[in-house]
Protein backbone atom coordinates (compact mmCIF):
# COMPACT_ATOMS: atom_id res chain seq x y z
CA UNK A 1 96.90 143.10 52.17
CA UNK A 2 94.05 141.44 50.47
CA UNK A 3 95.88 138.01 50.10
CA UNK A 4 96.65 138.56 53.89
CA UNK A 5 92.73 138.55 55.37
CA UNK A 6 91.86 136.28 53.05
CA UNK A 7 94.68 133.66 54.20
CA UNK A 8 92.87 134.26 57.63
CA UNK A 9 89.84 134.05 56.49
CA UNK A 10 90.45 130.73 55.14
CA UNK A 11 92.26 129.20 58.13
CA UNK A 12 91.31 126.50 60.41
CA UNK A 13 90.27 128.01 63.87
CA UNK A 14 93.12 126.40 65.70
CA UNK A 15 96.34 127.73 63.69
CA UNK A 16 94.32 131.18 64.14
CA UNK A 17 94.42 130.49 67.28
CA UNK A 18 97.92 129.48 68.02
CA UNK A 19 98.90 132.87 66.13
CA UNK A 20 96.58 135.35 68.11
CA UNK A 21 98.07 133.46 71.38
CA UNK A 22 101.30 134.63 70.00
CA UNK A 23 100.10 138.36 69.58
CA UNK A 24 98.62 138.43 65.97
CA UNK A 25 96.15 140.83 65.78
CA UNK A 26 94.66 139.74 62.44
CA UNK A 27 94.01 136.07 63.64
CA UNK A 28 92.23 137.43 66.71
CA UNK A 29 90.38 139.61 64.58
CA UNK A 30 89.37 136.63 62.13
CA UNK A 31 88.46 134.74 65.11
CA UNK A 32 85.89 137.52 66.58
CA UNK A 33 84.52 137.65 63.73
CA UNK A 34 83.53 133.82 63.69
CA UNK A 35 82.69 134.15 67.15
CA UNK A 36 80.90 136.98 68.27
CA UNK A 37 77.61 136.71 67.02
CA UNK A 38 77.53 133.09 68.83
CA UNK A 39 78.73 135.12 72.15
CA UNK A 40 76.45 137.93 71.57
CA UNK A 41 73.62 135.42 71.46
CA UNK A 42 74.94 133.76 74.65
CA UNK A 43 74.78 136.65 76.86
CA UNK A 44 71.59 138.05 75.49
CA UNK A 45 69.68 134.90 76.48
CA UNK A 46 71.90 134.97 80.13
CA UNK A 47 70.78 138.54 80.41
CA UNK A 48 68.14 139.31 78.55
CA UNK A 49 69.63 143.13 78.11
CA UNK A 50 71.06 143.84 74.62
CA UNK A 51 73.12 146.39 75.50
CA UNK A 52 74.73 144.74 78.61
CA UNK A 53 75.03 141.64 76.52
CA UNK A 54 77.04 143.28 73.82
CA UNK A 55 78.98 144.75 77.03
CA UNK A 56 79.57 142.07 78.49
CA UNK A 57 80.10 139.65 74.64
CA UNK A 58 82.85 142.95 74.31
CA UNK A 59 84.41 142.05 77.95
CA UNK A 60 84.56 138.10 76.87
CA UNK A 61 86.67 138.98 74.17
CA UNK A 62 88.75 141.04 75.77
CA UNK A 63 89.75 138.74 78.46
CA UNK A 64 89.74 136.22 75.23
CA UNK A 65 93.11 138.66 73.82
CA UNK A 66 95.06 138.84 77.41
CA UNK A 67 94.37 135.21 78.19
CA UNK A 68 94.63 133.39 75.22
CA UNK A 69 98.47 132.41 75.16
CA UNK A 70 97.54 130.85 78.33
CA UNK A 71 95.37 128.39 76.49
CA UNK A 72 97.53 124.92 75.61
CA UNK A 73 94.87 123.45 73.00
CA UNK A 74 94.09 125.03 70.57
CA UNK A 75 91.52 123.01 69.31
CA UNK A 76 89.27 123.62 72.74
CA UNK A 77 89.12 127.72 71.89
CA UNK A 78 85.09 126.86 71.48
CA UNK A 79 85.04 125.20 75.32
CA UNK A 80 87.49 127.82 76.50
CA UNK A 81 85.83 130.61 75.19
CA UNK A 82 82.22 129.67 76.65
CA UNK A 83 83.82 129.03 79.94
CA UNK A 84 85.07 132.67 79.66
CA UNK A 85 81.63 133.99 78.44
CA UNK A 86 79.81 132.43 81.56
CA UNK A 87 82.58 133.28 83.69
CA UNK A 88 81.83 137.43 82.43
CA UNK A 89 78.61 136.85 83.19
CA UNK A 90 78.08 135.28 86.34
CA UNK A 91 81.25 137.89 87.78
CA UNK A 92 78.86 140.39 88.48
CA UNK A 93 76.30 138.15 89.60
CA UNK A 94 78.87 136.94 92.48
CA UNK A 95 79.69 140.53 92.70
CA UNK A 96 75.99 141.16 93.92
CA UNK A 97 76.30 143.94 91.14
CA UNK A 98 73.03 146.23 91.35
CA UNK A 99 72.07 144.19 88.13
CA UNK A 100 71.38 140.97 90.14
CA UNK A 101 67.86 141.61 90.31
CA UNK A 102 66.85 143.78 87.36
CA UNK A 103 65.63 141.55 85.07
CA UNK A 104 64.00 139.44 87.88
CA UNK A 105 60.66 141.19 87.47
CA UNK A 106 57.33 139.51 86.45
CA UNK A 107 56.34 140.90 82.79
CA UNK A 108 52.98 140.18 80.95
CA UNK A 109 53.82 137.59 77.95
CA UNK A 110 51.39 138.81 75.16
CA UNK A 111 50.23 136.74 72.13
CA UNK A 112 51.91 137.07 69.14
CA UNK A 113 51.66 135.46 65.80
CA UNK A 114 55.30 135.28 63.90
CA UNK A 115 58.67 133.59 64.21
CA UNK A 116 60.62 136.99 65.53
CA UNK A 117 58.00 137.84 68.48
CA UNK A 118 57.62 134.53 70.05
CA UNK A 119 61.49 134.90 70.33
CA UNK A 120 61.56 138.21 71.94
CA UNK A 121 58.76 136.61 74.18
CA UNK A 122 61.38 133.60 74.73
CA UNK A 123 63.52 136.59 76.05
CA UNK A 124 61.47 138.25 78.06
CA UNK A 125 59.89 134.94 79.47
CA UNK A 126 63.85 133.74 80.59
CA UNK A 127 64.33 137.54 82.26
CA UNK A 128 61.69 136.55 84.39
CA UNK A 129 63.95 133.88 85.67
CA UNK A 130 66.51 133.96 88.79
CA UNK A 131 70.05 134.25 86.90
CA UNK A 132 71.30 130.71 87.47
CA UNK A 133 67.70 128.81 86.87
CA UNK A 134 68.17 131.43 83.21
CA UNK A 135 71.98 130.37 82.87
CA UNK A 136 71.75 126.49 83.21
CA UNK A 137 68.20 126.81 81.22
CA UNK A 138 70.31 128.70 78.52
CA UNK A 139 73.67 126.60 78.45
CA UNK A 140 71.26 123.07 78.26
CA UNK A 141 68.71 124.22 75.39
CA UNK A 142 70.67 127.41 73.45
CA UNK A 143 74.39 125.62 73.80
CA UNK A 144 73.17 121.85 74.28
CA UNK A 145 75.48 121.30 77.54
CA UNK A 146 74.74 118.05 79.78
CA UNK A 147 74.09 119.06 83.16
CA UNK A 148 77.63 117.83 83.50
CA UNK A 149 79.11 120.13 81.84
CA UNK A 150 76.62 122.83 83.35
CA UNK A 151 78.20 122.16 86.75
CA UNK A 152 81.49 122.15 85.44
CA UNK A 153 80.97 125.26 83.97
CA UNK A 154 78.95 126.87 86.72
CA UNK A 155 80.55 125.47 89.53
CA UNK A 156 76.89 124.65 90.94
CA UNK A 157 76.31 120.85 92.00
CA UNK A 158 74.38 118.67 89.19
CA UNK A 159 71.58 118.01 91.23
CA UNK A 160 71.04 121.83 91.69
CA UNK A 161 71.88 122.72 88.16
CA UNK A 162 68.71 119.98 87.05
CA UNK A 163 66.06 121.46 89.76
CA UNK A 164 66.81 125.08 88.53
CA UNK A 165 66.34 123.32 84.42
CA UNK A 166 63.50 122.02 85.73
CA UNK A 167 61.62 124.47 87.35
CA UNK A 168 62.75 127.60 84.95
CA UNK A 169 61.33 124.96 82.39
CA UNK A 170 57.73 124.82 84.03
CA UNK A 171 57.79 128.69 84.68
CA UNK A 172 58.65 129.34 80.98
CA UNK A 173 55.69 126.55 79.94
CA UNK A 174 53.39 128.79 82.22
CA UNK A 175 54.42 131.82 80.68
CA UNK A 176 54.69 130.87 76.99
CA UNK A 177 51.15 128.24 77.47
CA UNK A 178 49.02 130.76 74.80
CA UNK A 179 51.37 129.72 72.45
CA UNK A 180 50.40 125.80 72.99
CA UNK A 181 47.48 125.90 71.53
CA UNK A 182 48.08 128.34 69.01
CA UNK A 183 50.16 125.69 66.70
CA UNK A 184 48.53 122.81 67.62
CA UNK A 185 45.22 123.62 66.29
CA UNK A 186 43.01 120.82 64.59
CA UNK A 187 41.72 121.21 61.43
C-alpha cells in the first residue's frame, strides 16, 4: 500500500488527474491534498469566515469529484478548479443567501505590530468590503488574475471588475493607513 501513495504522491498533477476523472479515489485524494490549503485560502479571503470558507473549500471539492471527468485538459485542473471555487462562492451570493450582507459591516482596524495580525487585519479590512469589490480585489492581488480573467471568471464586465479593484483598494488604504507609517519610519 505504501508503494501505492507514494506512486501518487510522486505523480505529475495531470495523470492524477486523468485517473480521478476516471473514478480513482487515491488520485483525487493526492490531488486535495495539493490543493486544499490553496482553496482554503481562496475562500477565506472571499469570505472572510473560516468556518464557511472551509464549508464552502469542502463544497469546491466536492463538485471537483462529480465534475471532473467532464474536464478535457488535464493540464488546466488549476484554472478549472478556481473557476469552480469562485463559482461556490459567488452561488450563494446570487442566491441572495442571508450571508450576503454579514460580513458587510464596518469594524474598527486596530494597530498591531507583527506579521500574523496585520494579516488578520487584511481579513477583517476585505470583510468590510461588498462581496464582488472583495472577490475581484482577492482574485487580482491573492491569485494574480488580469482583470481579464476576473471578468471571465466573474462574469462581471472589465470596466466594472477595475472600479470595484479600485475603490476596495482605496477603502482598504483607509482602513489599513496606521500601518503606513508604522514601517516607513526614518531613522
Amino acid at each position: 500500500m505504501a508503494l501505492r501513495t507514494d506512486y501518487y504522491s510522486r505523480s505529475p498533477e495531470a495523470i492524477l488527474v486523468g485517473l480521478a476523472g476516471k473514478g480513482d479515489r487515491n488520485a483525487f485524494t493526492e490531488l486535495v491534498e495539493r490543493r486544499q490549503i490553496w482553496i482554503r485560502n481562496l475562500m477565506r479571503r472571499c469570505c472572510s469566515d473560516v468556518a464557511l470558507a472551509d464549508d464552502l473549500a469542502q463544497q469546491v471539492f466536492l463538485q471537483a469529484w462529480r465534475k471532473l471527468p467532464q474536464l478535457q485538459r488535464p493540464e488546466r485542473f488549476g484554472g478549472w478548479l478556481k473557476r469552480l471555487a469562485i463559482n461556490t462562492w459567488l452561488q450563494p451570493v446570487r442566491k441572495n443567501d442571508p450571508i450576503r450582507g454579514a460580513a458587510e459591516y464596518e469594524d474598527t482596524i486596530a494597530t498591531y505590530h507583527d506579521a500574523a495580525n496585520i494579516a488578520m487585519d487584511l481579513d477583517r479590512a476585505l470583510a468590510t468590503l461588498p462581496h464582488d469589490a472583495r472577490l475581484c480585489i482577492v482574485l487580482s492581488y491573492h491569485e494574480g488574475m488580469t482583470h481579464d480573467e476576473i471578468s471571465e471568471f466573474t462574469n462581471l464586465p472589465v470596466g466594472t471588475v477595475k472600479s470595484h479593484i479600485r475603490r476596495g483598494t482605496q477603502q482598504l488604504q483607509q482602513q489599513l493607513s496606521v500601518y503606513e507609517n508604522m514601517y516607513f519610519v526614518e531613522e
